[in-house]
PDB file of N, CA and C in Angstrom:
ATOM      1  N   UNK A   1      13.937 193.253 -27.360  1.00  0.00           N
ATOM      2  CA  UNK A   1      15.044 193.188 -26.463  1.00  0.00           C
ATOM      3  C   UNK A   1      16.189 194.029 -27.020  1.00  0.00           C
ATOM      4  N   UNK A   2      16.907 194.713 -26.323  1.00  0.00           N
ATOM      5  CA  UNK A   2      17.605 195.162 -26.493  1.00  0.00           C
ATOM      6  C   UNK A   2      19.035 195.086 -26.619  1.00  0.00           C
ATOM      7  N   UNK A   3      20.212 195.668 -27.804  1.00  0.00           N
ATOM      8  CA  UNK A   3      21.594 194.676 -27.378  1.00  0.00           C
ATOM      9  C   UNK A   3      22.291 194.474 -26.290  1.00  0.00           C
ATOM     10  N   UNK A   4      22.435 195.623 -25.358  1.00  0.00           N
ATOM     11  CA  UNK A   4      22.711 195.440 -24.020  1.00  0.00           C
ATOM     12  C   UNK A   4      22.257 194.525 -23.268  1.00  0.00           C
ATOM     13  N   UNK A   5      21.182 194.734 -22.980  1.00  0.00           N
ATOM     14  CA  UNK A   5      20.324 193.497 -22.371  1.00  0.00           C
ATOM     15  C   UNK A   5      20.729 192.184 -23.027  1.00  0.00           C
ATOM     16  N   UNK A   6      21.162 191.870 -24.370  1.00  0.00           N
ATOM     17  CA  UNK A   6      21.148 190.578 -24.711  1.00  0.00           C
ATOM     18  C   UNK A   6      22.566 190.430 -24.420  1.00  0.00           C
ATOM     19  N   UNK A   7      23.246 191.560 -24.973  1.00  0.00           N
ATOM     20  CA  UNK A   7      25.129 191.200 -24.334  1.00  0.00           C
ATOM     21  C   UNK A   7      24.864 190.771 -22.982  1.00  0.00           C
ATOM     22  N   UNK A   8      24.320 191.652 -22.010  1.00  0.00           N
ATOM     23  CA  UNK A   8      24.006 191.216 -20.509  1.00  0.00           C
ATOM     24  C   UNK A   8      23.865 189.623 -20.079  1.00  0.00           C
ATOM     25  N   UNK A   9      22.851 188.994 -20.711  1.00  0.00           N
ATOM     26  CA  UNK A   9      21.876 188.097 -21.408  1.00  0.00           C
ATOM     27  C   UNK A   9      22.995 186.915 -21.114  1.00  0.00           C
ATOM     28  N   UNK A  10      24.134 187.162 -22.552  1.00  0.00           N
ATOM     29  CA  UNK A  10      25.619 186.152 -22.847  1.00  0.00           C
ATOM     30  C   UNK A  10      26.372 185.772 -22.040  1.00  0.00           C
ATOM     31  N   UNK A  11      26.830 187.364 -21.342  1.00  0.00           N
ATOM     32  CA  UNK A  11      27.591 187.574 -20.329  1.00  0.00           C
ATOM     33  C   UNK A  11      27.359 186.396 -18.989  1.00  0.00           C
ATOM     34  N   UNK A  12      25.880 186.976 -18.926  1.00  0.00           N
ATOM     35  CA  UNK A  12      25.577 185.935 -17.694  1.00  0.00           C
ATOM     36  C   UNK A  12      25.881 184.431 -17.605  1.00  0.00           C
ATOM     37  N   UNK A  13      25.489 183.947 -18.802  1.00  0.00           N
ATOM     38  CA  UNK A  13      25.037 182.736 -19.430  1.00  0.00           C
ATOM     39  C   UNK A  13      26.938 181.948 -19.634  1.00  0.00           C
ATOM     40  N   UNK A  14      27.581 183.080 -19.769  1.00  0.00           N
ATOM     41  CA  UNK A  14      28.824 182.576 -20.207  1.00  0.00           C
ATOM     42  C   UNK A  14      29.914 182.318 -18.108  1.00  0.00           C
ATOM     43  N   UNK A  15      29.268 183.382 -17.632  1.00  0.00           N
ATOM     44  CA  UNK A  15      29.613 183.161 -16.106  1.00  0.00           C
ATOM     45  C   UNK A  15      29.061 182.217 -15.518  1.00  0.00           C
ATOM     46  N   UNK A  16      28.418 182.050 -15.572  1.00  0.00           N
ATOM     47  CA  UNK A  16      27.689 180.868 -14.924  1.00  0.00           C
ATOM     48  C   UNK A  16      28.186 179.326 -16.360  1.00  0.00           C
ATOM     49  N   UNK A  17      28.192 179.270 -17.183  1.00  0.00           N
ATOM     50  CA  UNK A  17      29.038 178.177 -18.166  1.00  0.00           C
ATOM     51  C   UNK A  17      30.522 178.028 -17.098  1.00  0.00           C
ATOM     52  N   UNK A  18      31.229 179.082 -16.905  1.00  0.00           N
ATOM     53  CA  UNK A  18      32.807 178.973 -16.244  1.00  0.00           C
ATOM     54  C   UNK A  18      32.583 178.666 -14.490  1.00  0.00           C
ATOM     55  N   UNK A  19      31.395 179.131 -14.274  1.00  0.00           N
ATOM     56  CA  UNK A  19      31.354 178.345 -12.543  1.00  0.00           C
ATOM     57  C   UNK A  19      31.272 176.718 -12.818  1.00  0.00           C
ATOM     58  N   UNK A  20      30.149 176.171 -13.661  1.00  0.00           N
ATOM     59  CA  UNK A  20      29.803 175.097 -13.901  1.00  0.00           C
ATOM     60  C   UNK A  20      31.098 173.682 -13.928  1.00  0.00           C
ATOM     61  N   UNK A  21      32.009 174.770 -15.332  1.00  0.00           N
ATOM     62  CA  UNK A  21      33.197 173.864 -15.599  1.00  0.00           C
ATOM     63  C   UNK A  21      34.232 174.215 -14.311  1.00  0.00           C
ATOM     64  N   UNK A  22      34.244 175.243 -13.663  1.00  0.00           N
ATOM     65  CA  UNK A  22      34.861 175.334 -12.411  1.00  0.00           C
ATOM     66  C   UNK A  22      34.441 174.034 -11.599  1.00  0.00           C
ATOM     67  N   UNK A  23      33.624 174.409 -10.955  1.00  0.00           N
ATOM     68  CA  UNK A  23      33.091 173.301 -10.271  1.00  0.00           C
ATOM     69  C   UNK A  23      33.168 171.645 -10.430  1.00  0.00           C
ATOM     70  N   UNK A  24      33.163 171.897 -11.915  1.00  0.00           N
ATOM     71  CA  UNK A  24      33.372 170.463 -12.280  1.00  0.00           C
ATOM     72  C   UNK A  24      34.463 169.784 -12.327  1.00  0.00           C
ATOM     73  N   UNK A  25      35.465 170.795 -12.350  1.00  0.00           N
ATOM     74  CA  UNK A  25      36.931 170.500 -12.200  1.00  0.00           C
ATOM     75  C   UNK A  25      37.463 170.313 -11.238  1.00  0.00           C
ATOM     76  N   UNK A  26      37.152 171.466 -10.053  1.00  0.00           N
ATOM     77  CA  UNK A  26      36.997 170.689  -8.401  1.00  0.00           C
ATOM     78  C   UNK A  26      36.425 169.255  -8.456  1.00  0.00           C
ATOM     79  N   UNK A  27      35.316 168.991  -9.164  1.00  0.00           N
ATOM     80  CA  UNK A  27      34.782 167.673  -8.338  1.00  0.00           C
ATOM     81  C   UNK A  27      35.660 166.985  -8.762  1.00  0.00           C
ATOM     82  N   UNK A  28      36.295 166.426  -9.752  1.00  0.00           N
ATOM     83  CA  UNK A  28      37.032 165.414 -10.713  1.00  0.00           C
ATOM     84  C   UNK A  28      38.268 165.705  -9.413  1.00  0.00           C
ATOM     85  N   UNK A  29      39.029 166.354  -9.117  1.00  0.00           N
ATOM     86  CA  UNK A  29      40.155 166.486  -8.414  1.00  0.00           C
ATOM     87  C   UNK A  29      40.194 166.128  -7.120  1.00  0.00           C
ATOM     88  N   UNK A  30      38.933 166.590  -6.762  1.00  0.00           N
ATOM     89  CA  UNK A  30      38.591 165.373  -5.457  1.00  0.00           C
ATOM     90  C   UNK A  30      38.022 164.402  -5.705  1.00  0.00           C
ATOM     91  N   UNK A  31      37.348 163.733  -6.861  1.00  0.00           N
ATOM     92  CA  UNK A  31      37.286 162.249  -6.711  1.00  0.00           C
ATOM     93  C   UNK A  31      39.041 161.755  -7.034  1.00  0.00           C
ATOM     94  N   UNK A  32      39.633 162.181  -7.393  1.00  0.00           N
ATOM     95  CA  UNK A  32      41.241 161.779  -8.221  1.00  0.00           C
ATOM     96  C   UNK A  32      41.850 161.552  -6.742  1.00  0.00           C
ATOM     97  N   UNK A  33      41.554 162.428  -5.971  1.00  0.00           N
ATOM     98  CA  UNK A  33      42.628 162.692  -5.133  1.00  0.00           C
ATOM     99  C   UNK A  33      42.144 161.401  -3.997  1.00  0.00           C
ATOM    100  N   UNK A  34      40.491 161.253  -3.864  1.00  0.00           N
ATOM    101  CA  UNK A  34      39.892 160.241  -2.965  1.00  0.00           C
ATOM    102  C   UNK A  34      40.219 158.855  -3.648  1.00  0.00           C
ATOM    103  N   UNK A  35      40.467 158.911  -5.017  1.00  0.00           N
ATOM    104  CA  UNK A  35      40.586 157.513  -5.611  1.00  0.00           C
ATOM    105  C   UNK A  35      42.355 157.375  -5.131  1.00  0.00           C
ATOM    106  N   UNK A  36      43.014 157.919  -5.100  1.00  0.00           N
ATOM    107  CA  UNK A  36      44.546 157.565  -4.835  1.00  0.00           C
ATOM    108  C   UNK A  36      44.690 157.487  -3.429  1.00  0.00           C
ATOM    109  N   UNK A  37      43.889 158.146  -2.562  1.00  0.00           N
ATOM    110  CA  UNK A  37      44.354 157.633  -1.172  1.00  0.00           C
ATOM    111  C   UNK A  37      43.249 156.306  -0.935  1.00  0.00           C
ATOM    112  N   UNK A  38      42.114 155.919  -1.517  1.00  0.00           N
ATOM    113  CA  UNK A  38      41.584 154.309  -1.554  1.00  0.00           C
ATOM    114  C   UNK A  38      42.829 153.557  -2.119  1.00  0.00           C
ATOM    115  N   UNK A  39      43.243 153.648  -2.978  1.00  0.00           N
ATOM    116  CA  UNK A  39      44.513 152.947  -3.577  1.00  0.00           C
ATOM    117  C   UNK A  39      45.304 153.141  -3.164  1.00  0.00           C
ATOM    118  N   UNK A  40      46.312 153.905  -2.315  1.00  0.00           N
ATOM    119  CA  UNK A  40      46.988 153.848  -1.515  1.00  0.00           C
ATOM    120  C   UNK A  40      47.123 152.956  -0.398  1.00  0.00           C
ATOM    121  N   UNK A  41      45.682 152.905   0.450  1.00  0.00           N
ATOM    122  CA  UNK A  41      44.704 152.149   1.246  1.00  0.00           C
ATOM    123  C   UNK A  41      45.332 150.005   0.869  1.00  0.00           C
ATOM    124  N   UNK A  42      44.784 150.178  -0.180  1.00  0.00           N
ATOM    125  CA  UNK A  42      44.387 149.269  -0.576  1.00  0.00           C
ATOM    126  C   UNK A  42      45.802 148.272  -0.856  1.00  0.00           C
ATOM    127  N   UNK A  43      46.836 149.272  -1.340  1.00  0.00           N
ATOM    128  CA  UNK A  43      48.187 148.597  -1.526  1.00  0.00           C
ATOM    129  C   UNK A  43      48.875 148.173  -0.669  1.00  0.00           C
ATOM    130  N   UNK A  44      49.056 149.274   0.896  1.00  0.00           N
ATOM    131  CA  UNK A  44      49.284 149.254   1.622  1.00  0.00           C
ATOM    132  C   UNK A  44      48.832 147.341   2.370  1.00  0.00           C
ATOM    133  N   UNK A  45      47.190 147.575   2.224  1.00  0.00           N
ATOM    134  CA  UNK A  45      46.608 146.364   2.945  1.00  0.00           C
ATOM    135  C   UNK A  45      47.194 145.131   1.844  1.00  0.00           C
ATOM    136  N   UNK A  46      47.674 145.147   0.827  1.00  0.00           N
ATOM    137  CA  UNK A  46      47.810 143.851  -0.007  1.00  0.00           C
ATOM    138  C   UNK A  46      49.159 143.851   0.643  1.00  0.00           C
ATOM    139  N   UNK A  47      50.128 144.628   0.051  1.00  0.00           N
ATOM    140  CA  UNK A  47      51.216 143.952   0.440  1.00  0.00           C
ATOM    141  C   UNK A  47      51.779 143.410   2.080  1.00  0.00           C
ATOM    142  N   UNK A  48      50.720 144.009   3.018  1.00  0.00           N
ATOM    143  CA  UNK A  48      50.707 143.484   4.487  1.00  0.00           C
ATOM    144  C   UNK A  48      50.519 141.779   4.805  1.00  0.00           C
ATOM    145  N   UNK A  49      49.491 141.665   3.707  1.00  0.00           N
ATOM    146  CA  UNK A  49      48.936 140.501   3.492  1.00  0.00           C
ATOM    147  C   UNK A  49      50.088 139.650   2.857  1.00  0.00           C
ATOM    148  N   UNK A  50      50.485 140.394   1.749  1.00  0.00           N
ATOM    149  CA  UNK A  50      51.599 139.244   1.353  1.00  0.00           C
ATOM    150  C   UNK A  50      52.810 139.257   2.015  1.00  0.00           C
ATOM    151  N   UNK A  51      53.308 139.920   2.698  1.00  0.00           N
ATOM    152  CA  UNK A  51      54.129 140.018   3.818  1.00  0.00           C
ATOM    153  C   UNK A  51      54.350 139.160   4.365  1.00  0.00           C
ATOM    154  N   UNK A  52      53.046 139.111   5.033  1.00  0.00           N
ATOM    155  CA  UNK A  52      52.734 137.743   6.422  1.00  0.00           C
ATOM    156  C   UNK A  52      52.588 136.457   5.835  1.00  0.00           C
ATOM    157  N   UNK A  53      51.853 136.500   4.324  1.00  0.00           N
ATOM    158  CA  UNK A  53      52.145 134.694   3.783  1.00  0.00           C
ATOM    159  C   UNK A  53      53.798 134.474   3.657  1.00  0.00           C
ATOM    160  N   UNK A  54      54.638 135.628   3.223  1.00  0.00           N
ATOM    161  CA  UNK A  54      55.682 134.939   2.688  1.00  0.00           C
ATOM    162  C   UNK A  54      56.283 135.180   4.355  1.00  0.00           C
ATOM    163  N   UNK A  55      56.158 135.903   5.140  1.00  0.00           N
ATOM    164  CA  UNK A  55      57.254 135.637   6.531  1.00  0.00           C
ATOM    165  C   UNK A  55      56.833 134.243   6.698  1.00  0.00           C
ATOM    166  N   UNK A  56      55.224 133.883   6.625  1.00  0.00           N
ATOM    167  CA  UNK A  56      54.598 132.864   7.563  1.00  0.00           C
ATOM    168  C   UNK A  56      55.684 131.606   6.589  1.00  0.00           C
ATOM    169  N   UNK A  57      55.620 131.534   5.355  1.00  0.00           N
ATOM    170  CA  UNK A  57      56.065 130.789   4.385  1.00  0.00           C
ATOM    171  C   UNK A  57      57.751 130.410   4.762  1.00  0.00           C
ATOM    172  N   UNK A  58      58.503 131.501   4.982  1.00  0.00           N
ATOM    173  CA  UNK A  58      59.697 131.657   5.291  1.00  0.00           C
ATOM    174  C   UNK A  58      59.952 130.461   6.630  1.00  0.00           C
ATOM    175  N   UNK A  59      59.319 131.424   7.554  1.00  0.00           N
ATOM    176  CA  UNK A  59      59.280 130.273   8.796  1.00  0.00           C
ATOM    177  C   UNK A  59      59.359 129.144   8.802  1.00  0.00           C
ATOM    178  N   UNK A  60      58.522 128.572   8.106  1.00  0.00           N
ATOM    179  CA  UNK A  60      58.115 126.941   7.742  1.00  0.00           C
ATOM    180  C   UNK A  60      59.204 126.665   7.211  1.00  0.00           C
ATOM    181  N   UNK A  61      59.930 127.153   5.950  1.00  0.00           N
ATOM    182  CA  UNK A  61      61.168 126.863   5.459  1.00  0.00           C
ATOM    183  C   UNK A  61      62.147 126.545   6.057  1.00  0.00           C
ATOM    184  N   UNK A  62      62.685 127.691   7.228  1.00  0.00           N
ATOM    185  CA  UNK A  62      63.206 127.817   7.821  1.00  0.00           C
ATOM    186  C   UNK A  62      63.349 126.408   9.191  1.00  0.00           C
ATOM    187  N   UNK A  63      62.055 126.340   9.330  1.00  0.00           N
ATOM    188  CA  UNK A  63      61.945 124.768  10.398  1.00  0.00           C
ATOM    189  C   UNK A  63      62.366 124.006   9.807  1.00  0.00           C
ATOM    190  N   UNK A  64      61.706 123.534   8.966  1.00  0.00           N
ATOM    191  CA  UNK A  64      61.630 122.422   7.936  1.00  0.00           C
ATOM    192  C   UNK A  64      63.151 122.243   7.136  1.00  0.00           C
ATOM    193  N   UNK A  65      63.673 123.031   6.947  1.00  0.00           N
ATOM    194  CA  UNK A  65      65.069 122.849   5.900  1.00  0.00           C
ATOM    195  C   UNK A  65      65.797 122.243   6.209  1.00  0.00           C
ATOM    196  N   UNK A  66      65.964 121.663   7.478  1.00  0.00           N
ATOM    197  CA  UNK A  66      67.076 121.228   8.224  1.00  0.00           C
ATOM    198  C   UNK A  66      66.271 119.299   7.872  1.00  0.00           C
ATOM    199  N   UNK A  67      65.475 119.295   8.338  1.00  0.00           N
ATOM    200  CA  UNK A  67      64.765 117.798   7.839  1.00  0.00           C
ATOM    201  C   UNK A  67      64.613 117.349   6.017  1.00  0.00           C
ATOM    202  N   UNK A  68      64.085 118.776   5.595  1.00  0.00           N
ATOM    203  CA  UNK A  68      63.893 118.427   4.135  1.00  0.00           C
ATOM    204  C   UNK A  68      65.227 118.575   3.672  1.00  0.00           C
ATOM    205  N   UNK A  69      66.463 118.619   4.155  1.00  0.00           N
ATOM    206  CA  UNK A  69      67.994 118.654   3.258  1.00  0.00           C
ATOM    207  C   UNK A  69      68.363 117.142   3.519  1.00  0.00           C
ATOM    208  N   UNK A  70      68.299 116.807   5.175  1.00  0.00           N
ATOM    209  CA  UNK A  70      68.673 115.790   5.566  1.00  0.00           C
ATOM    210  C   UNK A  70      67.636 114.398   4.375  1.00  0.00           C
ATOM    211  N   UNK A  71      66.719 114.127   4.583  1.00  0.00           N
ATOM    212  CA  UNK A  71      65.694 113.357   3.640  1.00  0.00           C
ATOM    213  C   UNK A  71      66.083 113.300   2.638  1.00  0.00           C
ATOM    214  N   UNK A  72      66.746 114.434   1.370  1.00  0.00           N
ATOM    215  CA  UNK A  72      67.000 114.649  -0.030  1.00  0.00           C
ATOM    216  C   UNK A  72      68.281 113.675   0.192  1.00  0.00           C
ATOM    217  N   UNK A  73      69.770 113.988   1.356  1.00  0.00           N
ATOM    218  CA  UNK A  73      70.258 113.422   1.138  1.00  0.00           C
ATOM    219  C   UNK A  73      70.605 112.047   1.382  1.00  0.00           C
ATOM    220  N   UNK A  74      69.235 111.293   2.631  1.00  0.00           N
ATOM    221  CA  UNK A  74      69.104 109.926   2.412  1.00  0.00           C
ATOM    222  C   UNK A  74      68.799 109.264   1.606  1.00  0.00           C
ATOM    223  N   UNK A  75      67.962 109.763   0.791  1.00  0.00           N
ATOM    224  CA  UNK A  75      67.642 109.750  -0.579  1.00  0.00           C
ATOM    225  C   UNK A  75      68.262 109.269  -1.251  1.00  0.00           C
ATOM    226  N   UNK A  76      69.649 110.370  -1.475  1.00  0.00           N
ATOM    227  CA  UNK A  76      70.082 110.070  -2.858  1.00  0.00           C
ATOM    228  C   UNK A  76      71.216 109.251  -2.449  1.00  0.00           C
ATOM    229  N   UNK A  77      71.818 109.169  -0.869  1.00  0.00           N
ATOM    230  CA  UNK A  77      72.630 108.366  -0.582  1.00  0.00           C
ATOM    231  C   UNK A  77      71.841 106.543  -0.776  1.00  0.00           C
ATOM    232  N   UNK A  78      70.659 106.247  -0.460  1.00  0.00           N
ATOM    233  CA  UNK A  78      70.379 105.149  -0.761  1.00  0.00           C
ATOM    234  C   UNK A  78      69.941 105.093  -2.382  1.00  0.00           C
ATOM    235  N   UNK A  79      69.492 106.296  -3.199  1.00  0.00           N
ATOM    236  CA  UNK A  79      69.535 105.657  -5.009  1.00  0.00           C
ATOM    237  C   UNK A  79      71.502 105.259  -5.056  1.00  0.00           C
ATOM    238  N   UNK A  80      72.001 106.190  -4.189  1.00  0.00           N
ATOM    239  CA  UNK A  80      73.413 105.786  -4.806  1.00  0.00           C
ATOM    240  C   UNK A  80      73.897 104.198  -4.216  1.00  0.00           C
ATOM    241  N   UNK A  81      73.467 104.001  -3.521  1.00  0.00           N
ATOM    242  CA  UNK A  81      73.627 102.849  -3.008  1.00  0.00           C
ATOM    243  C   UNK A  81      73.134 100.937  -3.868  1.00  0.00           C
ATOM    244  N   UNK A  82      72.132 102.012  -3.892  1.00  0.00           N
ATOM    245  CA  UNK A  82      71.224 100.802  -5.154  1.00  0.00           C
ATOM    246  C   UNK A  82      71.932 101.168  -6.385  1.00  0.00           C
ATOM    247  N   UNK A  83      72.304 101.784  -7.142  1.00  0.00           N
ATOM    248  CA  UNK A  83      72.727 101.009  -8.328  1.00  0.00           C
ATOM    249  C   UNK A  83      74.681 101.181  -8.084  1.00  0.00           C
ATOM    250  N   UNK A  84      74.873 101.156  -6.662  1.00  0.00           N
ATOM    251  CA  UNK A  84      76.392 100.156  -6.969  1.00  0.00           C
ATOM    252  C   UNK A  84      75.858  99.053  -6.592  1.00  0.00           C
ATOM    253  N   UNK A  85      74.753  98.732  -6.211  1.00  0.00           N
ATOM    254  CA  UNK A  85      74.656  97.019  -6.183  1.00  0.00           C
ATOM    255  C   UNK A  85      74.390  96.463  -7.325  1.00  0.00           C
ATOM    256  N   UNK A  86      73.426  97.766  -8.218  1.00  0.00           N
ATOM    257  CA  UNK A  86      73.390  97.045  -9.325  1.00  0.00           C
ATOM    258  C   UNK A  86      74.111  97.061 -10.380  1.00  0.00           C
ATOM    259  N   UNK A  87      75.065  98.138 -10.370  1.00  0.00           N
ATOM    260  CA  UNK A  87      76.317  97.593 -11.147  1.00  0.00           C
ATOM    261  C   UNK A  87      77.381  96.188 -10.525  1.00  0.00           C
ATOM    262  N   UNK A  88      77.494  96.127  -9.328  1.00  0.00           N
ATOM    263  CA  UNK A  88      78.286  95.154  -9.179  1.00  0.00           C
ATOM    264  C   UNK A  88      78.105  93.886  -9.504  1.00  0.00           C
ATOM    265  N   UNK A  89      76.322  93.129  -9.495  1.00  0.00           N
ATOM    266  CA  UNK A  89      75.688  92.593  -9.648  1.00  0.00           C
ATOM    267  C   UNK A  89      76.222  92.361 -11.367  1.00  0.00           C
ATOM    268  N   UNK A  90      76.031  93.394 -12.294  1.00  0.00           N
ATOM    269  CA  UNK A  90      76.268  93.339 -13.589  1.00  0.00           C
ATOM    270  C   UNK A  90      76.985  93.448 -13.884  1.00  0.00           C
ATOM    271  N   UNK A  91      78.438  93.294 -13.877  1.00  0.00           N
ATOM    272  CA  UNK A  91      79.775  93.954 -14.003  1.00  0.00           C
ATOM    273  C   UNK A  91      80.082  92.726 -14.515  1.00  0.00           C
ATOM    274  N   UNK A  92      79.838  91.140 -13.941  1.00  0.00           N
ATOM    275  CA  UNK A  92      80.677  90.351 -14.547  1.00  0.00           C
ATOM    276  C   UNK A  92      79.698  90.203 -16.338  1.00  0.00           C
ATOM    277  N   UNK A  93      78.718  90.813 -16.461  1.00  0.00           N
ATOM    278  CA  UNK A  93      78.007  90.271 -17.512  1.00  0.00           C
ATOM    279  C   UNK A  93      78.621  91.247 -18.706  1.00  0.00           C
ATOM    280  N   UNK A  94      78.435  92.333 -17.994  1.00  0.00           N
ATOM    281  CA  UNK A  94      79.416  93.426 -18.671  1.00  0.00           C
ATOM    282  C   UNK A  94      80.876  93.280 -19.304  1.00  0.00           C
ATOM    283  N   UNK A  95      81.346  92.091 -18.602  1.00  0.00           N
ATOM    284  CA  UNK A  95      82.703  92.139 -18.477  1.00  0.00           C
ATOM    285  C   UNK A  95      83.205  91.154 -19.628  1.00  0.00           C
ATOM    286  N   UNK A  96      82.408  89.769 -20.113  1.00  0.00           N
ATOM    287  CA  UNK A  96      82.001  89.294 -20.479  1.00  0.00           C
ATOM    288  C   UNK A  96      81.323  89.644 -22.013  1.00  0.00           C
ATOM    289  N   UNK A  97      80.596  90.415 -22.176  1.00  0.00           N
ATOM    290  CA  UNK A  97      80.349  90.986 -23.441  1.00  0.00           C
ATOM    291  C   UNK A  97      80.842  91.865 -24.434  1.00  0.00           C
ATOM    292  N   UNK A  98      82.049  92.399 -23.135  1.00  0.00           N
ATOM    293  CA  UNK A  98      82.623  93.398 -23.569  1.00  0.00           C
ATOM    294  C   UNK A  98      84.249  92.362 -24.097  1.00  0.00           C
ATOM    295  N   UNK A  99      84.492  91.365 -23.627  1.00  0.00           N
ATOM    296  CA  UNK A  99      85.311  90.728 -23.919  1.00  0.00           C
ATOM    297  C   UNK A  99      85.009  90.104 -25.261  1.00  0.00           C
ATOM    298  N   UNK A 100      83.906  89.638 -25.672  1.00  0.00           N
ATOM    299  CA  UNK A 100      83.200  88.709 -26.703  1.00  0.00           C
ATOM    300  C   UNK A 100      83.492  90.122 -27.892  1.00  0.00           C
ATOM    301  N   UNK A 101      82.461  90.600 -27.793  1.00  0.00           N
ATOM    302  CA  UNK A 101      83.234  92.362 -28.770  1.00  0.00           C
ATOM    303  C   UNK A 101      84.424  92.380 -29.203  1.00  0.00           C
ATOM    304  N   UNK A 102      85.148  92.528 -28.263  1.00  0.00           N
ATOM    305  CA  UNK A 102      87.107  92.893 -28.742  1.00  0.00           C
ATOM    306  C   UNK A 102      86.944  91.345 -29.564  1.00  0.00           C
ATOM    307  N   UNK A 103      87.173  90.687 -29.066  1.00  0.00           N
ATOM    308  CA  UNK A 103      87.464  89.330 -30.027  1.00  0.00           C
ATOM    309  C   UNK A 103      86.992  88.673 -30.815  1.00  0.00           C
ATOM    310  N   UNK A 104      85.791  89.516 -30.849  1.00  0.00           N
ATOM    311  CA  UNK A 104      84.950  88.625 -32.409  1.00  0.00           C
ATOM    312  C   UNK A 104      85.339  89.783 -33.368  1.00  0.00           C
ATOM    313  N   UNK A 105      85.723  89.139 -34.573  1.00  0.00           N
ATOM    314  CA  UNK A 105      86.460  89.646 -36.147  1.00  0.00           C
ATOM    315  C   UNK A 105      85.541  89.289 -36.974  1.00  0.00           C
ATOM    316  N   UNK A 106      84.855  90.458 -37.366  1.00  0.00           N
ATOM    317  CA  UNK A 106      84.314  89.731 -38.524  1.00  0.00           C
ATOM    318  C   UNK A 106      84.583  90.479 -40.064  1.00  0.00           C
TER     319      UNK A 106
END
């Protein structure tokens, strides 16, 4: 064989090596580019989804707040209610021990 022929030979071998990695670099750039518009896709559809739980969520709040404020404060208007009975109830015992205290000297 001859050197020409084998330079020829390289030459070829080295053009066809740079289509290969050509090519291969296209493909990678369109899978890159197909993977970001699936993910694009995909974000789009999640946050739609969470959208509609939290509007749907909101809503309910929104009904409901007016009953669940009112309830909290029957609530706490009847705990407040129960222990002024039960301080009043205890006040003279209180009143009473607290007197025995001051006046016992020891």
């Amino acid at each position: 064989m001859s050197k020409t022929a084998s330079v020829q030979q390289l030459l070829a071998a080295e053009k066809r090596a740079a289509e290969l990695v050509d090519a291969a670099k296209k493909n990678r750039a369109a899978k890159l580019k197909q993977a970001k518009i699936d993910a694009e896709a995909e974000i789009t559809a999640f946050r739609q989804k969470r959208q509609a739980l939290f509007d749907a969520f909101q809503n309910e709040q929104m009904l409901t707040g007016d009953e669940g404020s009112r309830g909290a404060v029957q609530k706490a208007d009847s705990d407040i209610a129960t222990l002024k009975q039960r301080a009043g109830s205890r006040r003279d015992k209180v009143s009473d021990i607290l007197v025995k205290l001051v006046l016992a000297v020891d």
